[in-house]
Protein backbone atom coordinates (compact mmCIF):
# COMPACT_ATOMS: atom_id res chain seq x y z
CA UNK A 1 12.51 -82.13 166.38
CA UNK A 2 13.81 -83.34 163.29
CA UNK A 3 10.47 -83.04 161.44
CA UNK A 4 10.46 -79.54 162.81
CA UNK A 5 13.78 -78.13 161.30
CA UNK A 6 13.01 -80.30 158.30
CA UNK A 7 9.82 -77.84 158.02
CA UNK A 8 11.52 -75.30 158.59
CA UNK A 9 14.26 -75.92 155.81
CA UNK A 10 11.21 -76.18 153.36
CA UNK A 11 9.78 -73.34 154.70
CA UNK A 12 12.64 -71.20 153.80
CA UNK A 13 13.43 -73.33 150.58
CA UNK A 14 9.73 -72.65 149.26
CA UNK A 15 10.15 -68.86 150.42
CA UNK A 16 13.45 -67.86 148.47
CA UNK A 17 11.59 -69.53 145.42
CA UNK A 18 9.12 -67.34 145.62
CA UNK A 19 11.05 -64.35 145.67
CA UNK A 20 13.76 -65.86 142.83
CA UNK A 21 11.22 -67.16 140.44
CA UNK A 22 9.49 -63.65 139.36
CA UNK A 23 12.80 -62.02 139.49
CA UNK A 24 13.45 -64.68 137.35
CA UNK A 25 10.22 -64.66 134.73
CA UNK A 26 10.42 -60.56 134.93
CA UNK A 27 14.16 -61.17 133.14
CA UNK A 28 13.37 -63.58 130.62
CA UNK A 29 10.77 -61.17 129.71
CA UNK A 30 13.11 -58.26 129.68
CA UNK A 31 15.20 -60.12 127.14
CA UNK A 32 12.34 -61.53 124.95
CA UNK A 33 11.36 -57.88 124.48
CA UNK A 34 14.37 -56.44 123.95
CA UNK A 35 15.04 -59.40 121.06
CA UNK A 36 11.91 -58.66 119.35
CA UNK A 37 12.13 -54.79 119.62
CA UNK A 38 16.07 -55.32 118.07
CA UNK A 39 13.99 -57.67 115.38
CA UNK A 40 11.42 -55.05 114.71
CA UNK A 41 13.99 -52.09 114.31
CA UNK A 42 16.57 -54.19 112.11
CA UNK A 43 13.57 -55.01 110.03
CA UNK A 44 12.30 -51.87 109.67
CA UNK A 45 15.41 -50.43 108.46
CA UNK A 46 15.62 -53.05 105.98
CA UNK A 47 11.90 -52.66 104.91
CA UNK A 48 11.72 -48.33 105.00
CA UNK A 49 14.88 -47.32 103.89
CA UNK A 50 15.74 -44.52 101.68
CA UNK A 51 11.97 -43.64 100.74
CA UNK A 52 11.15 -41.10 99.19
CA UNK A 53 9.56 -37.91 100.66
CA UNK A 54 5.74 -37.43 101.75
CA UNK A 55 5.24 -41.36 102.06
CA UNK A 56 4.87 -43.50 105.10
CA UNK A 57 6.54 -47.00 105.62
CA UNK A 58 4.67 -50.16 106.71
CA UNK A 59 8.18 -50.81 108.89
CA UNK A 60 7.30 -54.32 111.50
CA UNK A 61 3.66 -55.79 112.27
CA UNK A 62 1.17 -54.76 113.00
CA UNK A 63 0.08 -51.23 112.03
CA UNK A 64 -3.66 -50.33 111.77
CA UNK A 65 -4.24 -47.61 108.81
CA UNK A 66 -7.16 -46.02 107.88
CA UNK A 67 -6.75 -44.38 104.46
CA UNK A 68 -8.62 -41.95 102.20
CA UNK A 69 -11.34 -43.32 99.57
CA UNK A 70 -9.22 -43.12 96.51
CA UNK A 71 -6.79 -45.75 98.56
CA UNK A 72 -6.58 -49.16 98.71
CA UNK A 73 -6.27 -50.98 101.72
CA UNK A 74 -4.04 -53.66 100.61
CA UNK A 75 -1.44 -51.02 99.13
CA UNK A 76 -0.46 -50.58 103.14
CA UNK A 77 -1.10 -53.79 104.93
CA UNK A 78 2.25 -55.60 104.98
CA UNK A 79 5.94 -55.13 106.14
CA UNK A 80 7.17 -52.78 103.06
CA UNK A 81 4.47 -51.21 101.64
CA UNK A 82 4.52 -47.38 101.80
CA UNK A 83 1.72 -44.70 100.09
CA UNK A 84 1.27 -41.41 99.54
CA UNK A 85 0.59 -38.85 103.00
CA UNK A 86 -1.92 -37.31 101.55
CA UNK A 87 -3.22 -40.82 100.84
CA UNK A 88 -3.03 -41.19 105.03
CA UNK A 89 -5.40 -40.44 107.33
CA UNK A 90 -4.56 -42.11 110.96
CA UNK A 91 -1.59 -44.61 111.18
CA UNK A 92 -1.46 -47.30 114.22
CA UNK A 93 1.46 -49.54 115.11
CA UNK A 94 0.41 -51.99 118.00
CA UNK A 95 1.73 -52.05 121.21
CA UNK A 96 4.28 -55.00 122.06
CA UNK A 97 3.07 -58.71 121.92
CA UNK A 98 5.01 -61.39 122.73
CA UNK A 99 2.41 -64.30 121.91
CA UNK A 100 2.16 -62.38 118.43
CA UNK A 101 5.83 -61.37 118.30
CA UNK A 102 4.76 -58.00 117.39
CA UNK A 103 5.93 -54.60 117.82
CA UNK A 104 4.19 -51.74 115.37
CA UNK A 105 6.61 -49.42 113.81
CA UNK A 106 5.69 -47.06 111.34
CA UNK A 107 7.98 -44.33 109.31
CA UNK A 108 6.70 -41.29 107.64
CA UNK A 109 8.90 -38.80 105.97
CA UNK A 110 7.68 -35.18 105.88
CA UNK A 111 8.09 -32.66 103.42
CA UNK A 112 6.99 -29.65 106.43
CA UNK A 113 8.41 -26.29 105.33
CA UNK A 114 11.51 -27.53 103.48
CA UNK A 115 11.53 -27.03 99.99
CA UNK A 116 11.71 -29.26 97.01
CA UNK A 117 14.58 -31.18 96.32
CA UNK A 118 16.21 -30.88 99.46
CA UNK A 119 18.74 -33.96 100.07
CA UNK A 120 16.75 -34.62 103.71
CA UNK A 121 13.06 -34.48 105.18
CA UNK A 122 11.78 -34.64 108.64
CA UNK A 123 11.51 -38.18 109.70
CA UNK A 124 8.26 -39.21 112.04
CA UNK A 125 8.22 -42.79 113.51
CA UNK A 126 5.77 -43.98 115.28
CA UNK A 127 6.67 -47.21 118.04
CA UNK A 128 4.51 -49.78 119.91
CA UNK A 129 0.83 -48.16 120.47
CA UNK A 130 0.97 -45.31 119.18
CA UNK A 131 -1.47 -43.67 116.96
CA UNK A 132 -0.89 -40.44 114.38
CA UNK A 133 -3.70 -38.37 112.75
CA UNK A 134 -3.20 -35.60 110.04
CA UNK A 135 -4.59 -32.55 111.17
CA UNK A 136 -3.85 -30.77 107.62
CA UNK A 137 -6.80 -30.08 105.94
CA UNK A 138 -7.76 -29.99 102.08
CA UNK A 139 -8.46 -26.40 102.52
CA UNK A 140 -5.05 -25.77 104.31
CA UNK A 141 -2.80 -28.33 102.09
CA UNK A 142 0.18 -26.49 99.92
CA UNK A 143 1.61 -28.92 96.94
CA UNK A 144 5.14 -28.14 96.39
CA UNK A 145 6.76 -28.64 93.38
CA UNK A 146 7.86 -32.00 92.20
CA UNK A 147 11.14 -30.81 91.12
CA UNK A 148 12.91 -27.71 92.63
CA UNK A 149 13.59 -24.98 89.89
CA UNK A 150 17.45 -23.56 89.39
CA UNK A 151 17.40 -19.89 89.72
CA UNK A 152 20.59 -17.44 89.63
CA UNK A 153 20.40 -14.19 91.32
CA UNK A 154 20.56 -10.66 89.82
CA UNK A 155 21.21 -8.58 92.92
CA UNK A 156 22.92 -8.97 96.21
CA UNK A 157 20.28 -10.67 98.60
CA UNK A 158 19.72 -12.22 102.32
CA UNK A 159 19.19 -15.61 102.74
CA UNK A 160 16.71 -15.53 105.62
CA UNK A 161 15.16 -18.47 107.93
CA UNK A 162 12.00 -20.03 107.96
CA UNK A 163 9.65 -17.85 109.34
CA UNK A 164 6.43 -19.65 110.82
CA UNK A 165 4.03 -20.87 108.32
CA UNK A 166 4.07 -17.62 106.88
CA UNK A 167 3.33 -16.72 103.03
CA UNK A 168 5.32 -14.83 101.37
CA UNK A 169 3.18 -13.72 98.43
CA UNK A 170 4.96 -12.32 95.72
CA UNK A 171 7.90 -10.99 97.96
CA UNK A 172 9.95 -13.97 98.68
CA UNK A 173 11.17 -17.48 97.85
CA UNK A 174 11.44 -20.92 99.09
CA UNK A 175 15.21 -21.57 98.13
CA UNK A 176 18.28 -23.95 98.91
CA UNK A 177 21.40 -22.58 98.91
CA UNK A 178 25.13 -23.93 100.27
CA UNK A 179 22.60 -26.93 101.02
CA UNK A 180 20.62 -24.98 103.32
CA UNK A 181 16.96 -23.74 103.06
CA UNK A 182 15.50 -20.18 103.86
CA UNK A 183 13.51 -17.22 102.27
CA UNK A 184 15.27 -15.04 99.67
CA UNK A 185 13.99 -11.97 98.33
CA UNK A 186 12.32 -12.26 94.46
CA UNK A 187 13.51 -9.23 93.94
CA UNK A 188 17.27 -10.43 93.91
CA UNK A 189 16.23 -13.05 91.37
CA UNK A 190 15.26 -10.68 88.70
CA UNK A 191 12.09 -9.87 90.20
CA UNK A 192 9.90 -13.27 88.58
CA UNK A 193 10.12 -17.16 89.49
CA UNK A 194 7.14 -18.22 87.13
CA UNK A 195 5.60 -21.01 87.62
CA UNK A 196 6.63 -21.54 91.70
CA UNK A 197 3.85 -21.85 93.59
CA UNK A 198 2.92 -19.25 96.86
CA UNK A 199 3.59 -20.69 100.05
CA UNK A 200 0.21 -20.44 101.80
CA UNK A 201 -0.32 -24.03 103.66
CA UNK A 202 0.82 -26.91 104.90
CA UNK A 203 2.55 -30.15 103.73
CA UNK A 204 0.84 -33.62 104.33
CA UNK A 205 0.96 -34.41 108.15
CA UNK A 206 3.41 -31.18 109.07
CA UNK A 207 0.50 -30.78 111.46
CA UNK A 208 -0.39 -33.98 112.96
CA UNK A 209 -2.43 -35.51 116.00
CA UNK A 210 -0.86 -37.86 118.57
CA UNK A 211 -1.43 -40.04 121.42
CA UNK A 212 0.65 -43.33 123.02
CA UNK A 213 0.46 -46.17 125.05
CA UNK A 214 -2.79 -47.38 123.55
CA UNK A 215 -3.62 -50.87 125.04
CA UNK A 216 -0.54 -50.65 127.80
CA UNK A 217 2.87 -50.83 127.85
CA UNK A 218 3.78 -54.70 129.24
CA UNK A 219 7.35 -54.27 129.09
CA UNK A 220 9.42 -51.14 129.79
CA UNK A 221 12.37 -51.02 127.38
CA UNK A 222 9.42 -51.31 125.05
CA UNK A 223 7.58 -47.81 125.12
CA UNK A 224 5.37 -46.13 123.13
CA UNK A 225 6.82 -43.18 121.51
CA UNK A 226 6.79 -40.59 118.42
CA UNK A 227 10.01 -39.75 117.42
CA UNK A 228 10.58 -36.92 115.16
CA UNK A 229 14.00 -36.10 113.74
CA UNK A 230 14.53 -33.09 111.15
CA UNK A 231 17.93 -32.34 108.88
CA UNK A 232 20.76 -31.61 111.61
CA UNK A 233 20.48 -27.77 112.59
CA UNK A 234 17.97 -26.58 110.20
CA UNK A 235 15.24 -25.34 111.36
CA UNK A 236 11.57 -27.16 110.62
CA UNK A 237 8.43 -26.30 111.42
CA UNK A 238 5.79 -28.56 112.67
CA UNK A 239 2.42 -28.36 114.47
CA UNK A 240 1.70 -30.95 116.83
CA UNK A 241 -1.18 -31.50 119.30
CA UNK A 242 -1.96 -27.89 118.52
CA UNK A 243 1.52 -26.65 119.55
CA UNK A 244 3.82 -25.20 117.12
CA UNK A 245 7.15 -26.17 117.36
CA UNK A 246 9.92 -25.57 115.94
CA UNK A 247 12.70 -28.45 115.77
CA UNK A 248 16.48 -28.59 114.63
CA UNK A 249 17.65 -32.00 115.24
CA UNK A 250 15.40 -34.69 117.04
CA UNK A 251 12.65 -34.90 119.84
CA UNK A 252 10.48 -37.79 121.40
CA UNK A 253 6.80 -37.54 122.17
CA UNK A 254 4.28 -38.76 124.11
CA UNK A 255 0.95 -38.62 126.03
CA UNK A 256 0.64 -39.48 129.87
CA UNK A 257 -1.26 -41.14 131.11
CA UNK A 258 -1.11 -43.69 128.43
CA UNK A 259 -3.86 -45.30 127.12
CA UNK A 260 -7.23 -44.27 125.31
CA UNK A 261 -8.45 -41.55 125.30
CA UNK A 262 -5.73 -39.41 124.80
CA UNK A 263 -4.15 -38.39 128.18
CA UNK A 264 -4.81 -34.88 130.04
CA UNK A 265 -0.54 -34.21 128.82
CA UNK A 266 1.76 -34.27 126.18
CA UNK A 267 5.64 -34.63 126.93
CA UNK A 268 8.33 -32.67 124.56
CA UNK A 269 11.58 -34.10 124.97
CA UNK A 270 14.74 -32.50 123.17
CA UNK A 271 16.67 -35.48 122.22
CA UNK A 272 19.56 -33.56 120.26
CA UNK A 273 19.97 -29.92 118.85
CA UNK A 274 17.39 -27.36 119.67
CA UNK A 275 13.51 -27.25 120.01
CA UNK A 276 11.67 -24.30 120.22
CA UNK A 277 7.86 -24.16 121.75
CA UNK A 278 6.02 -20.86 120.09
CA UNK A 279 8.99 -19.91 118.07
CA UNK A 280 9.14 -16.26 117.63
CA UNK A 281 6.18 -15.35 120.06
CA UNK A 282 6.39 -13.64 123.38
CA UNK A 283 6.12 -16.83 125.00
CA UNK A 284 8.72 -19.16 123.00
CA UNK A 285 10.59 -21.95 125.04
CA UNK A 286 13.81 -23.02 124.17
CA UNK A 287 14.31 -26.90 124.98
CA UNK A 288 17.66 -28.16 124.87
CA UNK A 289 18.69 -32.14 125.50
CA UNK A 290 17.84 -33.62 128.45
CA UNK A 291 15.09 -31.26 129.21
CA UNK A 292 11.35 -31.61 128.67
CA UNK A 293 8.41 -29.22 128.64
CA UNK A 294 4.55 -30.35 129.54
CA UNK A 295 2.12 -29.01 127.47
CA UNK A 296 -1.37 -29.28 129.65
CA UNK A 297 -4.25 -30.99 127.29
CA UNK A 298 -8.53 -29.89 127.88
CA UNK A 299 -10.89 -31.55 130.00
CA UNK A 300 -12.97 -32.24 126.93
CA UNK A 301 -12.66 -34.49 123.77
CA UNK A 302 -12.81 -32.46 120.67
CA UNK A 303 -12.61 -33.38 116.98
CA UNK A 304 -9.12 -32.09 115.55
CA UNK A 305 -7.59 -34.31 113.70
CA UNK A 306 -9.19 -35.02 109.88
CA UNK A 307 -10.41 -38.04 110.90
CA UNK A 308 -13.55 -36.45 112.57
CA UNK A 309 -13.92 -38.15 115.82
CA UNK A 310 -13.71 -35.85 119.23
CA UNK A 311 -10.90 -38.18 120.47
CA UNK A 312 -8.21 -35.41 120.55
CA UNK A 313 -7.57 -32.58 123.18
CA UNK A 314 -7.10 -28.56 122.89
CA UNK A 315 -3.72 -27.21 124.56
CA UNK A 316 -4.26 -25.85 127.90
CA UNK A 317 -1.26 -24.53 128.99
CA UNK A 318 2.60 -25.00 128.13
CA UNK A 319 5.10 -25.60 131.24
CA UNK A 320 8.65 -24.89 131.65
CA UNK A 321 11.71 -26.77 130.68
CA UNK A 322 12.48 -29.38 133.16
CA UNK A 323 15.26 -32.17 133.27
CA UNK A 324 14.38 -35.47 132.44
CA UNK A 325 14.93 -37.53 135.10
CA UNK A 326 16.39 -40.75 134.94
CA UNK A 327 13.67 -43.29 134.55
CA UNK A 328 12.79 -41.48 131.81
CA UNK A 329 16.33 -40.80 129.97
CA UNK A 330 16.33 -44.98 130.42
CA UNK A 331 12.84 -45.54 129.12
CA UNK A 332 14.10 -43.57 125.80
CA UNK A 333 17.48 -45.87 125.56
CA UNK A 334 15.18 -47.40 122.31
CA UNK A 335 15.69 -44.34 120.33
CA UNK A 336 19.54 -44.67 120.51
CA UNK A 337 18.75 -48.37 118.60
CA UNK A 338 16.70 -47.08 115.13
CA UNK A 339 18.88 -47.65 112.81
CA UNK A 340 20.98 -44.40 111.03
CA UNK A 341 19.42 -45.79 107.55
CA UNK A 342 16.02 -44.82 108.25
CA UNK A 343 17.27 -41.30 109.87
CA UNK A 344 18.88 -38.34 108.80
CA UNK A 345 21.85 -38.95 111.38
CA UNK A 346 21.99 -41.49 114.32
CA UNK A 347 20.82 -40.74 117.69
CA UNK A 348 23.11 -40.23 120.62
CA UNK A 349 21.77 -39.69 124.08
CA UNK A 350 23.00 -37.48 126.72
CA UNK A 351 23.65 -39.36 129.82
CA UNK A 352 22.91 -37.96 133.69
CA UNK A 353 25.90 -38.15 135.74
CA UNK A 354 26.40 -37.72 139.49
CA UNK A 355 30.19 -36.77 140.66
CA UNK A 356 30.90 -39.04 143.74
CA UNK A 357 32.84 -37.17 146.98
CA UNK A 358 31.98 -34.45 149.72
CA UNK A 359 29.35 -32.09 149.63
CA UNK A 360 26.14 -31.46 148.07
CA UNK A 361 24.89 -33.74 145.30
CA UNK A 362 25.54 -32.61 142.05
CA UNK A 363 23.86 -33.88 139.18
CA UNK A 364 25.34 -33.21 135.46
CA UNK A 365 23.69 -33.68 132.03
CA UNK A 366 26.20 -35.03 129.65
CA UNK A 367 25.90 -34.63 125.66
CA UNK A 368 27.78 -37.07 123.99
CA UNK A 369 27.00 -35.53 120.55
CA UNK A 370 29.49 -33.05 119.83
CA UNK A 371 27.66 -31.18 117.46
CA UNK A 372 24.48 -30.71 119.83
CA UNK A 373 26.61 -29.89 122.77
CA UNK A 374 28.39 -26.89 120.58
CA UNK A 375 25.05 -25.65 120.08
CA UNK A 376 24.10 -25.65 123.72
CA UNK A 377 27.27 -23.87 124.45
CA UNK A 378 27.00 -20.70 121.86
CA UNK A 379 23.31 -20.40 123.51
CA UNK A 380 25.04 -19.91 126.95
CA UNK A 381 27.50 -17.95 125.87
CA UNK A 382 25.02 -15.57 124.07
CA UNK A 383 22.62 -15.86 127.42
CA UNK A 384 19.80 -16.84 125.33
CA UNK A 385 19.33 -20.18 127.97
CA UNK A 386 19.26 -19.72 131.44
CA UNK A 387 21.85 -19.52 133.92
CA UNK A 388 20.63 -22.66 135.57
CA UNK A 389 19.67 -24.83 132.71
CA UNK A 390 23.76 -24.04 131.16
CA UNK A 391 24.39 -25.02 134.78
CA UNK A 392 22.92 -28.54 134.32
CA UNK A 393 26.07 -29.56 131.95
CA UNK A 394 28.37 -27.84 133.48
CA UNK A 395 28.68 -24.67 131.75
């Protein structure tokens, strides 16, 4: 009888061990990757920044390049190195490894459709498996000025926004003024700005290829992501995956399912400010934070990107905004931890929030930034959202 309860004591022992222990292995892991991605982002900002404008950073091991002909290798193969964009042809940061205490993050900073000389760029990073092609061809590439030329105006003039990649011949100009871009009229600058060059392209990697979660994702705070963050509330114009979008603040990307090849979707997520899908067409989405739009990738694998392989997809179709629910608002909690120094302004989440009491369940998106929840406001007011996405914060 003893021997029996004795078992049985054992039994149970033997049982709650099995339950604690991977409990107990799946936390130690949790913290081991959250030390290394804290390592890899500290280090990055120490290693990328302040750089300058159309380069990419080599920011924490390891990150797979392959370069242009006139490149060297060894110019972009260790933590600190940066070259030229137009020097880049794919860029690769590994997923996470713990055996190799490695967590790929690379930094580009884009020129797009800002001008020359502007005090910010539009800041891509790439984290843990992801990989990002140029899709802007020789034939399609626009050089900018080095230096921007100071111009005063003759006649009274509006400073207009960016319009879409469009070129403005001989009848407008790229200008900064009050520290904000837009077109202005040549003929309110006496009519001549020799020596400018047209508009009529694209800037290295403002159009750009993407996929993530190449090789798996083995721990979840550690995801594969492309985060791209422009100057706060002016707008920038990229092309991405085929889709043009238009950003004013920051958004996170990725592919699902992850892996290789390139999943069958692509994820927009507003992370701050305002992202537009198709600006100025008939069918342009407005994406504000804490809502996400699917863009629906082919069936086949095509060549895209100016690398040459068919490993990218053409868009399909383009959903509508969604929330993001809250697996995913926690999966991008490692965008709030890049350091300001390597971005034009630091990140602050929204947070979901669900009232407690009587009656139906309510769930609220909250924007901590003020500045990105003033913006969401004015487009309520104006009705250019929804009714019931201005409902999902309360407004």
């Amino acid at each position: 009888m003893q021997f029996r309860r004795f078992a049985l004591i054992l039994l149970f022992a033997l049982l709650a061990l099995a339950v604690a222990l991977p409990q107990q292995v799946s936390m130690a892991q949790t913290n081991t990757c959250s030390a290394l991605i804290t390592q890899a982002l500290s280090q990055t900002a120490v290693n990328c920044a302040g750089r300058e404008t159309g380069t990419a950073c080599y920011g924490f091991p390891s990150v797979e390049s392959e370069l242009t002909p006139d490149a060297d290798p060894l110019d972009f193969d260790e933590p600190g190195e940066s070259i030229s964009l137009d020097q880049v042809i794919h860029l690769r940061p590994s997923e996470i490894n713990l055996l190799e205490q490695e967590f790929g993050v690379v930094t580009m900073n884009v020129q797009a459709n800002l001008p020359s000389g502007f005090a910010q760029d539009v800041v891509v990073i790439g984290l843990g498996g992801a990989e990002i092609e140029d899709g802007v061809f020789d034939s399609e590439l626009f050089t900018p000025l080095d230096n921007p030329v100071s111009v005063t105006t003759s006649a009274a003039g509006e400073l207009r926004e960016a319009t879409l990649f469009t070129d403005p011949a001989s009848n407008w100009a790229r200008v900064v003024y009050q520290n904000r871009p837009g077109w202005l009229a040549i003929s309110a600058l006496g009519g001549s700005v020799e020596g400018v060059p047209t508009y009529d392209g694209l800037t290295p990697m403002q159009k750009f290829y993407f996929r993530t979660g190449i090789n798996g994702q083995p721990c979840a705070d550690a995801p594969s992501l492309v985060v791209v963050q422009g100057p706060r509330d002016i707008p920038v114009d990229m092309v991405i995956n085929g889709v043009d979008i238009r950003i004013e603040s920051t958004m996170a990307l990725r592919t699902l399912p992850s892996g290789e090849p390139v999943g069958r979707n692509m994820e927009i997520i507003a992370i701050s400010g305002l992202v537009t899908i198709n600006p100025g067409q008939a069918d342009q989405i407005l994406l504000t934070p804490g809502f996400s739009v699917n863009v629906g990738l082919g069936p086949e694998l095509v060549s895209l990107g100016i690398e040459g392989d068919e490993d990218e997809r053409s868009v399909l179709s383009i959903g509508m905004p969604v929330r993001v629910s809250q697996t995913v608002r926690d999966l991008l909690g490692i965008i709030e931890r890049i350091p300001q120094n390597i971005l034009n302004y630091r990140i602050v989440l929204w947070i979901i929030v669900t009232p407690s009491g009587v009656g139906p369940i309510i769930t609220r998106i909250v924007i901590n930034d003020p500045n990105a929840l003033t913006i969401v406001r004015g487009l309520c007011e104006e009705g250019i959202i929804t009714p019931a996405i201005c409902s999902a914060y309360g407004l």
